[in-house]
N, C-alpha and C. Protein backbone atom coordinates (compact mmCIF):
# COMPACT_ATOMS: atom_id res chain seq x y z
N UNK A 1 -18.57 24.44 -0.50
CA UNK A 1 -19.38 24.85 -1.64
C UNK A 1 -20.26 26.03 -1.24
N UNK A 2 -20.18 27.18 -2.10
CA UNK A 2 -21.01 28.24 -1.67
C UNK A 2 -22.75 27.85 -2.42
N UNK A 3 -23.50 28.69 -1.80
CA UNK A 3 -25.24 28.47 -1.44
C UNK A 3 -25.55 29.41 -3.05
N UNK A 4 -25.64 29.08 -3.95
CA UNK A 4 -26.13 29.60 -4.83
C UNK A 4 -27.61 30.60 -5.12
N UNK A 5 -28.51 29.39 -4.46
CA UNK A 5 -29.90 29.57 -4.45
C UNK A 5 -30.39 31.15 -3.46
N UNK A 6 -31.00 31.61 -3.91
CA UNK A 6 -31.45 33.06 -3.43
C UNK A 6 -33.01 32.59 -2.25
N UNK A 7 -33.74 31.55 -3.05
CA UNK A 7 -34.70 31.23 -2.27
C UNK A 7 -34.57 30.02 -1.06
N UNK A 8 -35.52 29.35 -0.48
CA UNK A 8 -35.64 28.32 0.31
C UNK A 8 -36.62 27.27 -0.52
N UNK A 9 -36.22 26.25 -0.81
CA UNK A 9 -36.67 25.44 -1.01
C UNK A 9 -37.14 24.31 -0.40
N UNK A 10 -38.69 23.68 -0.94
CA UNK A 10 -38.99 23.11 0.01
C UNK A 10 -39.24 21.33 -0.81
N UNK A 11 -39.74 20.30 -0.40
CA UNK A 11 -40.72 19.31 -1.10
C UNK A 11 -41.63 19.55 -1.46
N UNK A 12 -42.22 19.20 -2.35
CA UNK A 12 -43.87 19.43 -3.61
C UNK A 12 -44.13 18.01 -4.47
N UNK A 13 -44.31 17.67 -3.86
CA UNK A 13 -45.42 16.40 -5.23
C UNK A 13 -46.29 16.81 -5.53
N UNK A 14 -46.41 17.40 -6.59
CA UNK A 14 -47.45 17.45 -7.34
C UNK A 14 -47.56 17.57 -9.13
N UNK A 15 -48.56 17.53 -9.10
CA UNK A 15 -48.81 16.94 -11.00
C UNK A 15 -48.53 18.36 -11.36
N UNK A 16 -47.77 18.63 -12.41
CA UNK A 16 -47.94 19.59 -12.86
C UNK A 16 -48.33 19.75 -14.64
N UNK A 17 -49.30 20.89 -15.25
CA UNK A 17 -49.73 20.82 -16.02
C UNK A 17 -48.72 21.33 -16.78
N UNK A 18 -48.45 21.29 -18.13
CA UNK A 18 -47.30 22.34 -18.72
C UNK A 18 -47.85 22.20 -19.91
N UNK A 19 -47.02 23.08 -20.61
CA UNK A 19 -47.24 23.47 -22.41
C UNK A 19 -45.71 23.83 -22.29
N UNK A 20 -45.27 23.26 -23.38
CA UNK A 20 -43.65 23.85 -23.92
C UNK A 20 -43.96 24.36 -25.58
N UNK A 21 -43.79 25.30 -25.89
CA UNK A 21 -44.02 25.50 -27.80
C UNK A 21 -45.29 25.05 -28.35
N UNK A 22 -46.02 25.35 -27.24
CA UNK A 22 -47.51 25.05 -27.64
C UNK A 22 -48.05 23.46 -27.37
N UNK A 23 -47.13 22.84 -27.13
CA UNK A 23 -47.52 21.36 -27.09
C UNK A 23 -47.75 21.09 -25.46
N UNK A 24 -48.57 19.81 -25.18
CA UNK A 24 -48.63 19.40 -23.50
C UNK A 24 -47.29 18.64 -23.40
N UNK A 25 -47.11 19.09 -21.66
CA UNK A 25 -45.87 18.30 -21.69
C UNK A 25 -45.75 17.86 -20.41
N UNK A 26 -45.54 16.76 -20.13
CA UNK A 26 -45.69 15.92 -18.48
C UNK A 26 -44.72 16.55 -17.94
N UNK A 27 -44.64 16.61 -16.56
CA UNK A 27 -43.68 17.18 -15.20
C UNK A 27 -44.64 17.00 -14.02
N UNK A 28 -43.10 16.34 -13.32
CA UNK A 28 -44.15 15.89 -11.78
C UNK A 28 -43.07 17.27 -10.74
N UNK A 29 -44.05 18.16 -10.23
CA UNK A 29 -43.27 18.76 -9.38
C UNK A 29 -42.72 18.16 -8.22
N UNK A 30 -41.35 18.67 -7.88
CA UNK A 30 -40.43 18.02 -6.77
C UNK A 30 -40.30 18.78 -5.56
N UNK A 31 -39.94 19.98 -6.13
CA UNK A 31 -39.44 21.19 -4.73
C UNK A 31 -40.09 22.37 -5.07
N UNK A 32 -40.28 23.37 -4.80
CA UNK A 32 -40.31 24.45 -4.79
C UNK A 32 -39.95 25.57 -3.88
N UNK A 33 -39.57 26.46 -4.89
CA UNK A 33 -39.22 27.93 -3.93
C UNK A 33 -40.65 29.48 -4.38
N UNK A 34 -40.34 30.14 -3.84
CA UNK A 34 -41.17 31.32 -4.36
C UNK A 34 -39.96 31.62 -5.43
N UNK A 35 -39.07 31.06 -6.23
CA UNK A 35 -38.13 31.63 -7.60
C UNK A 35 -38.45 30.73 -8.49
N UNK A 36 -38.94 29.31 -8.38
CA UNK A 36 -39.01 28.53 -8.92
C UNK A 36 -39.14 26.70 -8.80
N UNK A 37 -39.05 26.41 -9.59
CA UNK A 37 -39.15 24.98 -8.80
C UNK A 37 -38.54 23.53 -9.63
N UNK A 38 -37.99 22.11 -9.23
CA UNK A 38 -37.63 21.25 -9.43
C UNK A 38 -38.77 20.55 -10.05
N UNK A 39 -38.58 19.95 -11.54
CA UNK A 39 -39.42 18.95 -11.95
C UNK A 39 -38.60 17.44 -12.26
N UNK A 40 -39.35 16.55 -12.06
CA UNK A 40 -38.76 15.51 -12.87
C UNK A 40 -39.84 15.21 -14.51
N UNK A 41 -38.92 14.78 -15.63
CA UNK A 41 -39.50 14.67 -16.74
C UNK A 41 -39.04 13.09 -17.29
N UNK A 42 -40.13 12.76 -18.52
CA UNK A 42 -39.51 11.72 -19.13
C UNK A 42 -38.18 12.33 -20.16
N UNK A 43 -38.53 13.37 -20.74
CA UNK A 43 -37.69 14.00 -21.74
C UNK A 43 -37.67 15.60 -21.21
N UNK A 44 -36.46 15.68 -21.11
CA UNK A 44 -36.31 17.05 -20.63
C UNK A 44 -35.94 18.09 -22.26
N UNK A 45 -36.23 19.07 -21.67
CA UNK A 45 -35.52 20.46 -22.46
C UNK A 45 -35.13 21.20 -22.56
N UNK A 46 -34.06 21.82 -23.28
CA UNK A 46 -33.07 22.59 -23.40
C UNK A 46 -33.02 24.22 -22.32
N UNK A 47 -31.94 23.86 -22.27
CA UNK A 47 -31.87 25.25 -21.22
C UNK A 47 -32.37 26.59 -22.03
N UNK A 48 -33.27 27.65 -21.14
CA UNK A 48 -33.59 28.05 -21.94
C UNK A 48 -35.15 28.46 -22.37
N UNK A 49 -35.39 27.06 -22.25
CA UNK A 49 -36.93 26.21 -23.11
C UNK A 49 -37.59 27.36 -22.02
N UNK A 50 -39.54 28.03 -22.64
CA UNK A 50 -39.87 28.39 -21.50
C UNK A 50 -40.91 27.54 -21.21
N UNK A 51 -42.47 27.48 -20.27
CA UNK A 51 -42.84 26.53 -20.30
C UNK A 51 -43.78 26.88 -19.59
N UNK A 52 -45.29 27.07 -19.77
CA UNK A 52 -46.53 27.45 -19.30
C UNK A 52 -46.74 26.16 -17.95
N UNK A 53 -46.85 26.93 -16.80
CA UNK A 53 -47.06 25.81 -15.77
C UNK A 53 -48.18 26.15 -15.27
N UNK A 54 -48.99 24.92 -14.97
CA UNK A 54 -50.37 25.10 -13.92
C UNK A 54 -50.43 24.01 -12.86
N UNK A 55 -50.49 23.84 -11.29
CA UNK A 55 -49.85 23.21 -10.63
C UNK A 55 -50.97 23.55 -9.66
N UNK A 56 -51.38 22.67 -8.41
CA UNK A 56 -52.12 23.16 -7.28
C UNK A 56 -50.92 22.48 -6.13
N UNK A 57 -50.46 23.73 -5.02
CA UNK A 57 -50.09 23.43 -3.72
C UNK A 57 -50.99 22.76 -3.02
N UNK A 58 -50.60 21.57 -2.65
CA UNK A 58 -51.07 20.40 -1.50
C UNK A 58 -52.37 21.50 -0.50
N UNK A 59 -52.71 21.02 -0.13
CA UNK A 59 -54.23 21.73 0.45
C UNK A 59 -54.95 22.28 0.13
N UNK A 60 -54.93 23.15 -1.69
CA UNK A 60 -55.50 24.26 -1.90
C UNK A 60 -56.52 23.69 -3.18
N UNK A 61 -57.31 24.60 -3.04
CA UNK A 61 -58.41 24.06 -4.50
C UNK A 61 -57.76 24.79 -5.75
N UNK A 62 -57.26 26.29 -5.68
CA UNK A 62 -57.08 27.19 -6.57
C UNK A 62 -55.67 26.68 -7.44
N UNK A 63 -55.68 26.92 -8.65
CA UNK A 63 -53.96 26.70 -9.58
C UNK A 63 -52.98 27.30 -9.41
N UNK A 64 -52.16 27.38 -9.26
CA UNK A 64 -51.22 28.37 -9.27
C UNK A 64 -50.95 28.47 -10.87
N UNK A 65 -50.76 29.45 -11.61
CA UNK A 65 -50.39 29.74 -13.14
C UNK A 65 -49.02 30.50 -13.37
N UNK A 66 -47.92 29.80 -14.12
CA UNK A 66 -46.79 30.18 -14.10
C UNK A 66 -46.39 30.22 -15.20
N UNK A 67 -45.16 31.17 -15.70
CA UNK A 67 -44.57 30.76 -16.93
C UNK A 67 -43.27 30.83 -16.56
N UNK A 68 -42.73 29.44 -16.90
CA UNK A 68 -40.90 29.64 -16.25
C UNK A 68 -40.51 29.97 -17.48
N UNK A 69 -38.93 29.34 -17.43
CA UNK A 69 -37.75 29.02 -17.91
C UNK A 69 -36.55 27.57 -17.64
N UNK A 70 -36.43 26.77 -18.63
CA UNK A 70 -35.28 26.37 -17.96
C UNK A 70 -34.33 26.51 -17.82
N UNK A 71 -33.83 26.51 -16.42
CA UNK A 71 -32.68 27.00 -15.86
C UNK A 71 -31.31 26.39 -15.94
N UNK A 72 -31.76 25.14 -15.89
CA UNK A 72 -30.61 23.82 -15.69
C UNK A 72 -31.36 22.58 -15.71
N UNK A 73 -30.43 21.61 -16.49
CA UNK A 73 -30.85 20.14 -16.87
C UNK A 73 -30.51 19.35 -15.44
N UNK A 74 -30.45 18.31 -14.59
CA UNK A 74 -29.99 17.57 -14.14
C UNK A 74 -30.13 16.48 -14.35
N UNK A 75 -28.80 15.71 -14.07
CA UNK A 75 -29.32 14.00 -14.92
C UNK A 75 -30.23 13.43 -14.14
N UNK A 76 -30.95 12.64 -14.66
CA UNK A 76 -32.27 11.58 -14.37
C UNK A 76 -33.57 12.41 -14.41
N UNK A 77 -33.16 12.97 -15.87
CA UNK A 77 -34.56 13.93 -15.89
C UNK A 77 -34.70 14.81 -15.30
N UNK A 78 -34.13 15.28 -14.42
CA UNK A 78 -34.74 16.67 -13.58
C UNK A 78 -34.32 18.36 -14.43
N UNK A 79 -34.79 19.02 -14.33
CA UNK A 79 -35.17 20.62 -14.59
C UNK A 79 -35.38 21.36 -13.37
N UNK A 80 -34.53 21.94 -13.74
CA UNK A 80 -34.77 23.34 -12.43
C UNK A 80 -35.31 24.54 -13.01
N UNK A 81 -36.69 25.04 -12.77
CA UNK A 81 -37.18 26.09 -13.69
C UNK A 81 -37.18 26.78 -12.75
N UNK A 82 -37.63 28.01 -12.96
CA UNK A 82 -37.28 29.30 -13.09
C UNK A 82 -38.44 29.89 -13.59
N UNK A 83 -39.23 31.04 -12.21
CA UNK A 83 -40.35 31.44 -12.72
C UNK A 83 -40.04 32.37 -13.18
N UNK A 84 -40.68 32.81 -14.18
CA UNK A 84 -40.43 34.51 -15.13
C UNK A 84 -41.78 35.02 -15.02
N UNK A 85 -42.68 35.05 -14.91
CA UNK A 85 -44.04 35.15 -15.03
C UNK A 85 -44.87 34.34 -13.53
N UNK A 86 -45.64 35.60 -12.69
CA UNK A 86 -45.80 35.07 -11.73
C UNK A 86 -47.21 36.11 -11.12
N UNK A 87 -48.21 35.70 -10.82
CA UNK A 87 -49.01 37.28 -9.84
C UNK A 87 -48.48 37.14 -8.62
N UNK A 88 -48.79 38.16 -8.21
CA UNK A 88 -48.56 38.44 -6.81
C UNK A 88 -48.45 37.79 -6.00
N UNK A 89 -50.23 37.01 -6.15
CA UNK A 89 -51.38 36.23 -4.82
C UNK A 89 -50.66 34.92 -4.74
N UNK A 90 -50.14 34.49 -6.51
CA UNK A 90 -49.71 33.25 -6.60
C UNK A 90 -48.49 32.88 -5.76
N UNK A 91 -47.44 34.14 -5.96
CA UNK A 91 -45.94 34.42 -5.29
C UNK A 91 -46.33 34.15 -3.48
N UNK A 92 -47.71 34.62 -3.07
CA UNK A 92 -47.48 34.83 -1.82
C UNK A 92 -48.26 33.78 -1.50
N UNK A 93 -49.19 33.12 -2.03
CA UNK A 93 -49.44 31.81 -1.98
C UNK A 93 -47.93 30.20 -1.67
N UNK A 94 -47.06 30.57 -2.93
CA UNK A 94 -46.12 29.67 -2.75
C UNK A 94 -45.14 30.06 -1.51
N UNK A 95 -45.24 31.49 -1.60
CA UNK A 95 -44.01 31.93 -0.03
C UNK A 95 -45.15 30.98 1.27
N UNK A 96 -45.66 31.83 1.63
CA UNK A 96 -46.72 30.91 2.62
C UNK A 96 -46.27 29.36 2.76
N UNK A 97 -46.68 28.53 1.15
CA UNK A 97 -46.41 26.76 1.61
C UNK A 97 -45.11 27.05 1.77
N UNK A 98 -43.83 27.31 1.62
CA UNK A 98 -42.75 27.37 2.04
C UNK A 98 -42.47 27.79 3.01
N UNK A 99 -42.65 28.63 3.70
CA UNK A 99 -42.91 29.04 5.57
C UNK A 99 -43.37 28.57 6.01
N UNK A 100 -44.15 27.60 5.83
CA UNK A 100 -44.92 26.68 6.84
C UNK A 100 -44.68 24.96 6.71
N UNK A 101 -43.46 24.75 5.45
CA UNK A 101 -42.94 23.56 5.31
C UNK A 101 -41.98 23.59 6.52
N UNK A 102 -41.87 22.36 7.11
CA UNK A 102 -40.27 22.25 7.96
C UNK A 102 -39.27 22.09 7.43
N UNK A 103 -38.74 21.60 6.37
CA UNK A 103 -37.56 21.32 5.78
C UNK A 103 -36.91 21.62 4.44
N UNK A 104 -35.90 21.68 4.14
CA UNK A 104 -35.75 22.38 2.91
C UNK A 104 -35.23 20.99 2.30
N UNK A 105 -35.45 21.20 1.01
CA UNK A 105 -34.93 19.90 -0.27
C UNK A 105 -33.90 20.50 -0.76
């Protein structure tokens, strides 16, 4: 099987805040890359869907603020988003926890 993924992905638990179409919407972050990242949901949405994210990396006080996309459904709830909207500090914030994770998910 060829390596699709462009980034390195790592593990992330964390709560993440979202808005989909204006509404709140639960997602527990799973993985992340500096392209994007794995959620699990109760109700997922359509590929496509985009989705205001606010999330803090494990050690840090500051949010990270994102606006994905979904990329792909996977069964048992999971979403693979897709950042479209990103600053800089935030991008080099998430590269950082990913260089300094040991393992990839």
């Amino acid at each position: 099987m060829v390596e699709k993924r462009k980034f390195r992905r790592v593990p992330l638990t964390a709560v993440v805040r979202a808005e989909a179409a204006g509404q709140p919407y639960s997602v527990e972050g799973r993985n992340i890359s500096a392209g994007g990242m794995l959620v699990k949901t109760e109700k997922t949405l359509g590929e496509g869907a985009q989705l205001r994210l606010e999330f803090q990396l494990p050690g840090e006080l500051l949010p990270v603020h994102a606006i994905g996309v979904v990329q792909h459904v996977l069964p048992g709830s999971f979403m693979g988003i897709r950042f479209l909207e990103l600053t800089e500090a935030d991008r080099r914030r998430i590269e950082a926890y990913v260089n300094a994770a040991g393992t990839d998910a």
